[in-house]
PDB file of N, CA and C in Angstrom:
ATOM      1  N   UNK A   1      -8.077  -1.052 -31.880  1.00  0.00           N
ATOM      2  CA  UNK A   1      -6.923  -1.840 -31.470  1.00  0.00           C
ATOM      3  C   UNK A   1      -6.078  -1.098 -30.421  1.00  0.00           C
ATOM      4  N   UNK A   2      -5.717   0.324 -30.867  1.00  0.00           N
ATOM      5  CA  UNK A   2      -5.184   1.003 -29.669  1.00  0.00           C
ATOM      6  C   UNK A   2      -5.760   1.501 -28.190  1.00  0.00           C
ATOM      7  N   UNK A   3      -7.143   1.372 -28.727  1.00  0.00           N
ATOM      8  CA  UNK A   3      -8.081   1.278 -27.123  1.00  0.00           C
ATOM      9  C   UNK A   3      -7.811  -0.389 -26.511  1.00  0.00           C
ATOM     10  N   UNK A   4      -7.869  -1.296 -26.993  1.00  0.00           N
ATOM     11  CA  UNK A   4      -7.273  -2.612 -26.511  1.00  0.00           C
ATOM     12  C   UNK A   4      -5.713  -2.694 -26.045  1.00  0.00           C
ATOM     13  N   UNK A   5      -4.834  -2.278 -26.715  1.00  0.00           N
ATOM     14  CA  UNK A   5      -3.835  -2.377 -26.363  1.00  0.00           C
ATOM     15  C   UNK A   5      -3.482  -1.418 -24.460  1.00  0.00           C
ATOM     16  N   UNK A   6      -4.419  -0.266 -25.082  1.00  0.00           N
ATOM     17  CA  UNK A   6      -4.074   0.573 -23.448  1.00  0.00           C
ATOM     18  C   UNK A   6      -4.882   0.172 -22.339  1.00  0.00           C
ATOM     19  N   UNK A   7      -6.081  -1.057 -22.820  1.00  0.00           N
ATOM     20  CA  UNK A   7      -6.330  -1.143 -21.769  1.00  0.00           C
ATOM     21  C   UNK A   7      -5.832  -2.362 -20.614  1.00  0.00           C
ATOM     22  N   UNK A   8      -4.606  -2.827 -21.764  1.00  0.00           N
ATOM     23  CA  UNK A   8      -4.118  -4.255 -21.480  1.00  0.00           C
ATOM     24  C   UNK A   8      -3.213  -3.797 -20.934  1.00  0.00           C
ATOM     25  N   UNK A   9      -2.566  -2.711 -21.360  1.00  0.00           N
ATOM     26  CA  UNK A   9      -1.368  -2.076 -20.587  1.00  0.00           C
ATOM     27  C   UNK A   9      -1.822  -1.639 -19.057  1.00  0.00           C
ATOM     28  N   UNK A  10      -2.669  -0.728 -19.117  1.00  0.00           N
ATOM     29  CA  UNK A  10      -3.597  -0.614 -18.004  1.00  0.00           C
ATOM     30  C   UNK A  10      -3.936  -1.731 -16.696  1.00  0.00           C
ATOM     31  N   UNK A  11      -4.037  -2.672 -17.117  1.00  0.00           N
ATOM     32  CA  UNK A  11      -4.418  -4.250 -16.634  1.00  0.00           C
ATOM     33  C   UNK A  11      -3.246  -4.785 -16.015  1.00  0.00           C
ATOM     34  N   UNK A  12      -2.398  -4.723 -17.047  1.00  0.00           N
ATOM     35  CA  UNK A  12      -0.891  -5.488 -16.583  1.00  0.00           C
ATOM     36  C   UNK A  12      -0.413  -4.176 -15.524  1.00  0.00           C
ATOM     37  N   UNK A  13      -0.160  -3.127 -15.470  1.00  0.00           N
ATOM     38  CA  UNK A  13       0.062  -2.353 -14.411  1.00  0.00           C
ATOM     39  C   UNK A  13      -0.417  -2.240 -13.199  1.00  0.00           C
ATOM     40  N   UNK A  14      -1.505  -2.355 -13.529  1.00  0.00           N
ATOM     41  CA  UNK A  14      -2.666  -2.860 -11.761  1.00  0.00           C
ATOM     42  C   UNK A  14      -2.029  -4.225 -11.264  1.00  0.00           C
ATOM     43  N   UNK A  15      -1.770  -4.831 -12.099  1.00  0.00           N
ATOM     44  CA  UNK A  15      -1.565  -5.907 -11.676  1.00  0.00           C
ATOM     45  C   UNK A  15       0.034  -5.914 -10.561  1.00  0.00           C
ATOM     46  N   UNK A  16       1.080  -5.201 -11.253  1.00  0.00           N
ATOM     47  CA  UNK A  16       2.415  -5.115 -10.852  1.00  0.00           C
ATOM     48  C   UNK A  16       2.124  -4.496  -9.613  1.00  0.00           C
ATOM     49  N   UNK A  17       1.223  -3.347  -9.629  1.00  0.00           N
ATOM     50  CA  UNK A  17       1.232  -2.741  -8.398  1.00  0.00           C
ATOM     51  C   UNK A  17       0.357  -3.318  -7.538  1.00  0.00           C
ATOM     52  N   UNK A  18      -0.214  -4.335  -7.466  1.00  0.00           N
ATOM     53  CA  UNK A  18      -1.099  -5.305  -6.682  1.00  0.00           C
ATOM     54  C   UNK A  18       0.031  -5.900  -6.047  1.00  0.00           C
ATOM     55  N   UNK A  19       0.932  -6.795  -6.668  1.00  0.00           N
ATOM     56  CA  UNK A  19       1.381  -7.599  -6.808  1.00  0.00           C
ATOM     57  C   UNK A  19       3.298  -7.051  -5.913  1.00  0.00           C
ATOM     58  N   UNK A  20       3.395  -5.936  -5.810  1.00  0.00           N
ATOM     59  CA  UNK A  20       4.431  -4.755  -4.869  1.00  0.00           C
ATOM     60  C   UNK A  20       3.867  -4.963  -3.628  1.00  0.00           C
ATOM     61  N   UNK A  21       2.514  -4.115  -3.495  1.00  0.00           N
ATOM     62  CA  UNK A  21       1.870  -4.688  -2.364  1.00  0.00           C
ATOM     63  C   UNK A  21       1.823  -5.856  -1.798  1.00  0.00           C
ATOM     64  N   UNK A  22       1.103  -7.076  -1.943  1.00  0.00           N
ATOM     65  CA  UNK A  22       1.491  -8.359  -1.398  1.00  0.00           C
ATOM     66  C   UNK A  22       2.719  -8.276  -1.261  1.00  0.00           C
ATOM     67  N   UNK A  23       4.071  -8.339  -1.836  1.00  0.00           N
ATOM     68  CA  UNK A  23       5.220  -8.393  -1.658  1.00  0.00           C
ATOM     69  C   UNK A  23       5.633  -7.389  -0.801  1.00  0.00           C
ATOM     70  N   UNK A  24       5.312  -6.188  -0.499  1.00  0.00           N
ATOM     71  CA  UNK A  24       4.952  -5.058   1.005  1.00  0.00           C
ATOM     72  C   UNK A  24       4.486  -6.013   2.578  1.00  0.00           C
ATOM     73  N   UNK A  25       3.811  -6.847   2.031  1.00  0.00           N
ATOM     74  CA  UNK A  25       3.184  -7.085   3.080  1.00  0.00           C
ATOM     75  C   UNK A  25       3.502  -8.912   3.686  1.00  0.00           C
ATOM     76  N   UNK A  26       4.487  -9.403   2.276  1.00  0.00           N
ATOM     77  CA  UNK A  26       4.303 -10.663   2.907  1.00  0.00           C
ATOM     78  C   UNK A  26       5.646 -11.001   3.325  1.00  0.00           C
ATOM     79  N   UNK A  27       6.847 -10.525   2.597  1.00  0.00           N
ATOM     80  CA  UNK A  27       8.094 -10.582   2.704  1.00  0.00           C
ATOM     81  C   UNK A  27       8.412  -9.933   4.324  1.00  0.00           C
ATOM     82  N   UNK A  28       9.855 -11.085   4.633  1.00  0.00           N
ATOM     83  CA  UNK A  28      10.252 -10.758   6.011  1.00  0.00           C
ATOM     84  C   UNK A  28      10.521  -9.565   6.395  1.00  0.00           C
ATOM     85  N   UNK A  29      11.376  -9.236   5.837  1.00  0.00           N
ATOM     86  CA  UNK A  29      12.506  -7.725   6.575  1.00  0.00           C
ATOM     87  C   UNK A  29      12.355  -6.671   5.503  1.00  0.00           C
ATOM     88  N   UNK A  30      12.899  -5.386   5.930  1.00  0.00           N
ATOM     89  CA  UNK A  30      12.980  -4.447   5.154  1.00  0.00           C
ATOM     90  C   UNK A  30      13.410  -4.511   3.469  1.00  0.00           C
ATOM     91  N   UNK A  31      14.766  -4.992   3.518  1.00  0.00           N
ATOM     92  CA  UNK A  31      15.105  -4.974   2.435  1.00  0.00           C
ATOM     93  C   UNK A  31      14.399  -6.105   1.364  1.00  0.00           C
ATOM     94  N   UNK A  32      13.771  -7.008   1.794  1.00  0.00           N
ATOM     95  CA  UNK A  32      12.806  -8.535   0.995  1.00  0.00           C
ATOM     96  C   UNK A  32      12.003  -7.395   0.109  1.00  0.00           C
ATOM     97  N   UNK A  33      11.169  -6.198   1.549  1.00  0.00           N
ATOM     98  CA  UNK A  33       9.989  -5.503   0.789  1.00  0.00           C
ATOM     99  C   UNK A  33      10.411  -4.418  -0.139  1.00  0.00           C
ATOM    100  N   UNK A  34      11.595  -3.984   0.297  1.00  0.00           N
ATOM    101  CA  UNK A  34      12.033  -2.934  -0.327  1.00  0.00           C
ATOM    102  C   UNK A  34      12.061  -3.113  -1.839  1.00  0.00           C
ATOM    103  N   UNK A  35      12.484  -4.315  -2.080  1.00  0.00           N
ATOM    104  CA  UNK A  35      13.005  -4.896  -3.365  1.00  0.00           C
ATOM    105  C   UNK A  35      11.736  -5.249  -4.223  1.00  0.00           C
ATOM    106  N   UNK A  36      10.902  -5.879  -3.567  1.00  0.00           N
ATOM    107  CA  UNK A  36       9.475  -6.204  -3.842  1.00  0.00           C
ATOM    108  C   UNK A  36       8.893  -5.118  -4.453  1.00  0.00           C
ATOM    109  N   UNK A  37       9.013  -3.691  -3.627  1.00  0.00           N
ATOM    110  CA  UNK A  37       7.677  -2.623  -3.702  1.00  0.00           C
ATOM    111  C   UNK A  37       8.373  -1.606  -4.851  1.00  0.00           C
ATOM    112  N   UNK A  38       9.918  -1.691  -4.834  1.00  0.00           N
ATOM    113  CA  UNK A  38      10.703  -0.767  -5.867  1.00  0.00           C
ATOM    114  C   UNK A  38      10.452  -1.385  -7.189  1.00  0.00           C
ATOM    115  N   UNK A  39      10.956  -2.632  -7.292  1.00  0.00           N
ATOM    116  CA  UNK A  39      10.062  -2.926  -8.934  1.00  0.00           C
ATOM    117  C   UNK A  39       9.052  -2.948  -9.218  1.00  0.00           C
ATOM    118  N   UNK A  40       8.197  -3.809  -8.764  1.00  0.00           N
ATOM    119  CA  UNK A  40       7.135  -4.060  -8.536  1.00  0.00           C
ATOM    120  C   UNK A  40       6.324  -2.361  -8.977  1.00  0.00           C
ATOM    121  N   UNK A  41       6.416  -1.536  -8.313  1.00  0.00           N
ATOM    122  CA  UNK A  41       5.742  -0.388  -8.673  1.00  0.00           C
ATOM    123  C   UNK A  41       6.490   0.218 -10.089  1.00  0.00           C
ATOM    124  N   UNK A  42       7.600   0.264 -10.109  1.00  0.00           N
ATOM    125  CA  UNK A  42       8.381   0.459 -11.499  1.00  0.00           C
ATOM    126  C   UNK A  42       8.152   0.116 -12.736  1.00  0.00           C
ATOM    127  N   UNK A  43       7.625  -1.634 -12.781  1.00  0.00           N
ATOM    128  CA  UNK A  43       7.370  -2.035 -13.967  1.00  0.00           C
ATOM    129  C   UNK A  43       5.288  -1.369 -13.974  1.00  0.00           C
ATOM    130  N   UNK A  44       4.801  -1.418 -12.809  1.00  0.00           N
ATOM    131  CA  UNK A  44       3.337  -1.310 -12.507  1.00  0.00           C
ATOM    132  C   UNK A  44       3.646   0.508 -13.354  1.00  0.00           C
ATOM    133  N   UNK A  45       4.356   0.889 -13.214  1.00  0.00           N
ATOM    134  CA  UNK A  45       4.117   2.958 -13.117  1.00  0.00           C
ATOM    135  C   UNK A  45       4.052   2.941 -14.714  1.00  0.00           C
ATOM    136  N   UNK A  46       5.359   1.736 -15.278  1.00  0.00           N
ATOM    137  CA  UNK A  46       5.597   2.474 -17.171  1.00  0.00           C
ATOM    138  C   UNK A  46       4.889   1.828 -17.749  1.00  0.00           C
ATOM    139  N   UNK A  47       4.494   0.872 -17.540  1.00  0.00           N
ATOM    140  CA  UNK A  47       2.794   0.377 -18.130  1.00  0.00           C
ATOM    141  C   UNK A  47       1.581   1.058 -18.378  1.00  0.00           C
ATOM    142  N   UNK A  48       1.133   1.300 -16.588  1.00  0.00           N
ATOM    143  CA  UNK A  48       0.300   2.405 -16.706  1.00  0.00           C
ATOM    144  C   UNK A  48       0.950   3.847 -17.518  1.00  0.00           C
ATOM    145  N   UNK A  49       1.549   4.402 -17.420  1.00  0.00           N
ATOM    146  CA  UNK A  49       2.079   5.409 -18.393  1.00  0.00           C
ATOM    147  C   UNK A  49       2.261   4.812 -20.123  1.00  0.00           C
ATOM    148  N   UNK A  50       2.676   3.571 -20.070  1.00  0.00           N
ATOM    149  CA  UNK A  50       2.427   3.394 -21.512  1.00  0.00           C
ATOM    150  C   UNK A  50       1.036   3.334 -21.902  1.00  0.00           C
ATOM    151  N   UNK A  51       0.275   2.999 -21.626  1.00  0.00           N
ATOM    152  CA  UNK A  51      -1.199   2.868 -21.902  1.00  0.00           C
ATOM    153  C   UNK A  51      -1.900   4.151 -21.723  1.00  0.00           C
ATOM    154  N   UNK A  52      -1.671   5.170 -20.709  1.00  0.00           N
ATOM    155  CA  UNK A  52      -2.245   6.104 -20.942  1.00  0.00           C
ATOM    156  C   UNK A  52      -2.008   7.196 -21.894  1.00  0.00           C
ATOM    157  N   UNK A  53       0.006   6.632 -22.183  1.00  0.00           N
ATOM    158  CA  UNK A  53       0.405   7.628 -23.585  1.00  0.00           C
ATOM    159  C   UNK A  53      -0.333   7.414 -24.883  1.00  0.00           C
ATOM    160  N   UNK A  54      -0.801   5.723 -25.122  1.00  0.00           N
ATOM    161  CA  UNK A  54      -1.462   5.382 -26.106  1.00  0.00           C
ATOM    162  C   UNK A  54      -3.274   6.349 -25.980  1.00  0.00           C
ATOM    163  N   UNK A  55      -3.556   6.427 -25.292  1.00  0.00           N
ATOM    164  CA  UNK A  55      -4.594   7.529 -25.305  1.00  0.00           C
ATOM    165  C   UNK A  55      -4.301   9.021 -25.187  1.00  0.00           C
ATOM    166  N   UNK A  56      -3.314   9.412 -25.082  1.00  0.00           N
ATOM    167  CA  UNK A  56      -2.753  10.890 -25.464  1.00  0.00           C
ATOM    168  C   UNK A  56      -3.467  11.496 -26.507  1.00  0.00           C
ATOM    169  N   UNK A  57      -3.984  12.593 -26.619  1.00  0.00           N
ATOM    170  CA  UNK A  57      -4.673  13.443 -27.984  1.00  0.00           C
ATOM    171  C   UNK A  57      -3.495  13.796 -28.856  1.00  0.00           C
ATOM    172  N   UNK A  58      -2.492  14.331 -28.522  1.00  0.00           N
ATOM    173  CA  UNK A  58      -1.368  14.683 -28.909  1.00  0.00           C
ATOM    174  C   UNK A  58       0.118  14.325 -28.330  1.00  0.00           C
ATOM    175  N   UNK A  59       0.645  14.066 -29.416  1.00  0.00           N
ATOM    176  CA  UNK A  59       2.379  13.803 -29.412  1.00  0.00           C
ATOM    177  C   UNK A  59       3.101  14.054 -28.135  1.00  0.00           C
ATOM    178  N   UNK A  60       2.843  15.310 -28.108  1.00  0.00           N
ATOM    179  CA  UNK A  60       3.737  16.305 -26.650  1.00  0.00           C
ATOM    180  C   UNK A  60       3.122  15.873 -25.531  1.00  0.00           C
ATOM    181  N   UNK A  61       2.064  15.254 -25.454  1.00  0.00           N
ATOM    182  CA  UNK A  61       1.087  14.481 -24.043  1.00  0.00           C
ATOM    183  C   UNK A  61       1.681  13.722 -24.135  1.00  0.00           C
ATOM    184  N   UNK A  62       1.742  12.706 -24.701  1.00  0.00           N
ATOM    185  CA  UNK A  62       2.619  11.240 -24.801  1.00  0.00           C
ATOM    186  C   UNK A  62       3.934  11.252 -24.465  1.00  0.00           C
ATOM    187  N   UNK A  63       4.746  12.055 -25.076  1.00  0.00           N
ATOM    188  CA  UNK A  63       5.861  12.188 -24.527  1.00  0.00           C
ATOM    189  C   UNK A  63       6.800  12.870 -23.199  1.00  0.00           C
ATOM    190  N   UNK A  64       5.578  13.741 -22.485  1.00  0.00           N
ATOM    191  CA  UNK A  64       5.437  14.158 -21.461  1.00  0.00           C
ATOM    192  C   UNK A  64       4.668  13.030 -20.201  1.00  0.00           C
ATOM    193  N   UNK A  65       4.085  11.948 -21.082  1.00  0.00           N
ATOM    194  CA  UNK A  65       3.749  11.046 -20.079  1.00  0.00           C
ATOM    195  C   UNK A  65       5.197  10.123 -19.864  1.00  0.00           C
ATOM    196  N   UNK A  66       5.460  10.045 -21.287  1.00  0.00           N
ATOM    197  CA  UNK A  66       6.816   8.880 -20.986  1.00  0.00           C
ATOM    198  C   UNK A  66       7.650   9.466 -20.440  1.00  0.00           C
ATOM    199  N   UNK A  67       8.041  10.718 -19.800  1.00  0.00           N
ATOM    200  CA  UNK A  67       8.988  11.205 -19.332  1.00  0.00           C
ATOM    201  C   UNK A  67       9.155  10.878 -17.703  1.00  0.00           C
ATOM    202  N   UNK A  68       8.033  10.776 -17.441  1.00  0.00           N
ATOM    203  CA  UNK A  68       7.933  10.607 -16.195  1.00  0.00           C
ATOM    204  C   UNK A  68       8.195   9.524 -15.820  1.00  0.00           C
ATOM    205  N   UNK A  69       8.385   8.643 -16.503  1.00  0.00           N
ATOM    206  CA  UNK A  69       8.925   6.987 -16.111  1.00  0.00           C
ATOM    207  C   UNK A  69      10.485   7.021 -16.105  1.00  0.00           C
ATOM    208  N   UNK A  70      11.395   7.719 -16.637  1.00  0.00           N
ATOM    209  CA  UNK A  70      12.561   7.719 -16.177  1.00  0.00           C
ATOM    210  C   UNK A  70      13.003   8.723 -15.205  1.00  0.00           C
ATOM    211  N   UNK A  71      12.353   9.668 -14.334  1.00  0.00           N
ATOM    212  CA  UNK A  71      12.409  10.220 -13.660  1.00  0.00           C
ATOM    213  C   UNK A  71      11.947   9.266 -12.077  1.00  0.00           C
ATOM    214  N   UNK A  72      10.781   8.509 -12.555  1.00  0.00           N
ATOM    215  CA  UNK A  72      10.355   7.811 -11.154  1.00  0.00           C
ATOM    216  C   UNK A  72      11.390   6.673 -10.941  1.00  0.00           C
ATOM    217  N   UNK A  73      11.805   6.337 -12.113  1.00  0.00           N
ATOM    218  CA  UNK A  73      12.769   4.981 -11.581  1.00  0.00           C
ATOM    219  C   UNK A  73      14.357   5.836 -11.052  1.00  0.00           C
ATOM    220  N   UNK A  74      15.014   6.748 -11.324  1.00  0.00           N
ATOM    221  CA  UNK A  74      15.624   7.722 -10.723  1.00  0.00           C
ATOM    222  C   UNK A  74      15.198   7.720  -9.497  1.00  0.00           C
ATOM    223  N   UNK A  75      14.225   8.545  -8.980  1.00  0.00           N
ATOM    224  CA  UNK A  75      13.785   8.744  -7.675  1.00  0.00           C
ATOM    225  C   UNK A  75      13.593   7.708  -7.072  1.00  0.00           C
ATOM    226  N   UNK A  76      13.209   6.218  -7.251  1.00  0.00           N
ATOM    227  CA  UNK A  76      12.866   5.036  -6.546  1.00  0.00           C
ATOM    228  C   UNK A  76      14.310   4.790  -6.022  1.00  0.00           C
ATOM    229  N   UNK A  77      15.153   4.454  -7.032  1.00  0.00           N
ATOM    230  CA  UNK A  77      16.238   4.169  -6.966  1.00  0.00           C
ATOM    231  C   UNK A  77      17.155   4.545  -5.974  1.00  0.00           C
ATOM    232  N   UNK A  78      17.167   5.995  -5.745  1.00  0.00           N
ATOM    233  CA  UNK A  78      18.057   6.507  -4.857  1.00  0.00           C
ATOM    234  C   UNK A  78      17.343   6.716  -3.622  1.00  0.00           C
ATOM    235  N   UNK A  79      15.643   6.892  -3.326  1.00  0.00           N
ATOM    236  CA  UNK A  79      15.149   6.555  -2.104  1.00  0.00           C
ATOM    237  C   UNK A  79      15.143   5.215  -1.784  1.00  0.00           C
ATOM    238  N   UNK A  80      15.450   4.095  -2.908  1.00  0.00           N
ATOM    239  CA  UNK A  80      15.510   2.627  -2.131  1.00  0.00           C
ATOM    240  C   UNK A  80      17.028   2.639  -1.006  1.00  0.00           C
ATOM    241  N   UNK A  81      17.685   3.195  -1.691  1.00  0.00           N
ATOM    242  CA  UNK A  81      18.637   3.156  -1.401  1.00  0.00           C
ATOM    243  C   UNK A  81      19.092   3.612  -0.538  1.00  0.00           C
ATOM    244  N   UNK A  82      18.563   5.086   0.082  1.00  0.00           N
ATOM    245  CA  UNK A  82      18.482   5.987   1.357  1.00  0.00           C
ATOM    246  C   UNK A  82      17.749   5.013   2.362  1.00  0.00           C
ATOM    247  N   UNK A  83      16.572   4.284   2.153  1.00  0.00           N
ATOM    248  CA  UNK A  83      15.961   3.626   2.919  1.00  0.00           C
ATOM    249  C   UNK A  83      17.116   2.184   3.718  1.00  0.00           C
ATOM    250  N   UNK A  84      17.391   1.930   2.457  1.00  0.00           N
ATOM    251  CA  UNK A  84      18.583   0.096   2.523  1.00  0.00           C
ATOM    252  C   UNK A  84      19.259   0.891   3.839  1.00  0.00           C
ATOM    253  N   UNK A  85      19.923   1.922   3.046  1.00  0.00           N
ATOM    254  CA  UNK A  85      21.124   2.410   4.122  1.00  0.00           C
ATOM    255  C   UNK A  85      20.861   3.237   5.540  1.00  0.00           C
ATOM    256  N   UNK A  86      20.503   3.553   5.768  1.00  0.00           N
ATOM    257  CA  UNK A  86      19.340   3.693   6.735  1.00  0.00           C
ATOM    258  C   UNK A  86      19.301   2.753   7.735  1.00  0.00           C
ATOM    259  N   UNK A  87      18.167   1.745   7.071  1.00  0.00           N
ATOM    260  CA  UNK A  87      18.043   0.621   7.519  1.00  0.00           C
ATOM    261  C   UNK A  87      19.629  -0.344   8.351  1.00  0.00           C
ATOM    262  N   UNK A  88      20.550  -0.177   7.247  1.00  0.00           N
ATOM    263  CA  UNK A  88      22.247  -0.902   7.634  1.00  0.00           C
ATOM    264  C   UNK A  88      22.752  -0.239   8.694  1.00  0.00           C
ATOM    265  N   UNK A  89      22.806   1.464   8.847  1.00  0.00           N
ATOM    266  CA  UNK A  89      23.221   1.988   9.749  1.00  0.00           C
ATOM    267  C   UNK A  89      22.411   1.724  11.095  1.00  0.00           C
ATOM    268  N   UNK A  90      21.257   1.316  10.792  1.00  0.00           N
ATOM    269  CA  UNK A  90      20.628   1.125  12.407  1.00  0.00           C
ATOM    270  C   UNK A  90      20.735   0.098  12.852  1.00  0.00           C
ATOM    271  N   UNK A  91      21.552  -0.964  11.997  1.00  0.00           N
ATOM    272  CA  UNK A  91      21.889  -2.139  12.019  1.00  0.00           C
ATOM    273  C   UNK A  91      20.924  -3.187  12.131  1.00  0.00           C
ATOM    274  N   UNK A  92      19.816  -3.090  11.528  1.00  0.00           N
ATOM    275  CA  UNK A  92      18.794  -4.315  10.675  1.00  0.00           C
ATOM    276  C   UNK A  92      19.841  -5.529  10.289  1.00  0.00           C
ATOM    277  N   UNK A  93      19.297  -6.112  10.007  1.00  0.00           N
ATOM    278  CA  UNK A  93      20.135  -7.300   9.630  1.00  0.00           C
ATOM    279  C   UNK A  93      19.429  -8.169   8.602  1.00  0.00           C
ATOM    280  N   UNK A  94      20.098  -8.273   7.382  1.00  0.00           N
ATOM    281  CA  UNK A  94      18.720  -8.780   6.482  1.00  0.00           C
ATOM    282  C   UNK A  94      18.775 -10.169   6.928  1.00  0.00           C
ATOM    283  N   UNK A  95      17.599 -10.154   6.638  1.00  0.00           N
ATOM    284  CA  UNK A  95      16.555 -11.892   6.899  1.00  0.00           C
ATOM    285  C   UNK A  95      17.337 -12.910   6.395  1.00  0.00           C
ATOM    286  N   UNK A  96      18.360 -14.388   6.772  1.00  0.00           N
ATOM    287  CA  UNK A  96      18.661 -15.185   6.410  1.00  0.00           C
ATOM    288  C   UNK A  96      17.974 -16.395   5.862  1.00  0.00           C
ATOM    289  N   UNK A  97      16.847 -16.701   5.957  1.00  0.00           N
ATOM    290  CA  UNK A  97      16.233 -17.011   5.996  1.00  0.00           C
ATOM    291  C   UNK A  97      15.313 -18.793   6.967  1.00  0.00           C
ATOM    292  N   UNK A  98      16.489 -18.243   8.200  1.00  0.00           N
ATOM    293  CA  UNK A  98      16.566 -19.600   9.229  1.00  0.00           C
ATOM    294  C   UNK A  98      15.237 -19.728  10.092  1.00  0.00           C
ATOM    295  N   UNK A  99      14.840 -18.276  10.311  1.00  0.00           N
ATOM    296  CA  UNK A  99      13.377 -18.278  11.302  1.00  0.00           C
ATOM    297  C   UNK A  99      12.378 -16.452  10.743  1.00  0.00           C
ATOM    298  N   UNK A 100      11.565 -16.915  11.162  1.00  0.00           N
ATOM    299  CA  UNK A 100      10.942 -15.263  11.173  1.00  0.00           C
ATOM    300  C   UNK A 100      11.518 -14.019  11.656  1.00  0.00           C
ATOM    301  N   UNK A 101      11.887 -13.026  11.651  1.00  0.00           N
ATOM    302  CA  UNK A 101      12.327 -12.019  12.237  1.00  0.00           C
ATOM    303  C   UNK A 101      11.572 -11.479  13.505  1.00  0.00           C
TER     304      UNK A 101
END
């Protein structure tokens, strides 16, 4: 059952991060993708990390896997955000959505 469960976790994570991508690639302007590729990989990363904690040999593996999921959403977070602003200071202009950019 716990080899099923991680590999569903496994599954649903490929999927999120499939699914960042297209949203990388189909959305107008910076910030559409930004938003797209920051969750999108976020919910895709603690999935895959939940499923591979469920195959952990030991406790301290598992919990050294889950650690790393509040550290990446930390780091996403404040590079989305370096990127947004960035982006504002060079004066991008997010997509209204009246024509293509």
């Amino acid at each position: 059952m716990i080899e099923f469960a991680s590999a569903a976790l496994l599954v649903i994570g490929a999927f999120f991060y499939f699914a960042g991508t297209v949203g990388l690639l189909r959305f107008p302007d910076i910030y559409t993708r930004l938003h797209a590729l920051a969750k999108a990989d976020n919910l895709g990363l603690g999935c895959v990390l939940a499923g591979l904690a469920l195959r952990a040999e030991t406790l301290a593996t598992a919990l050294k896997l889950l650690l790393i999921w509040p550290l990446a959403l930390a780091a996403s977070a404040a590079v989305a955000y370096a990127i947004a602003h960035r982006a504002e200071t060079l004066g991008i202009a997010p997509w209204r959505g009246e024509e293509e950019p």
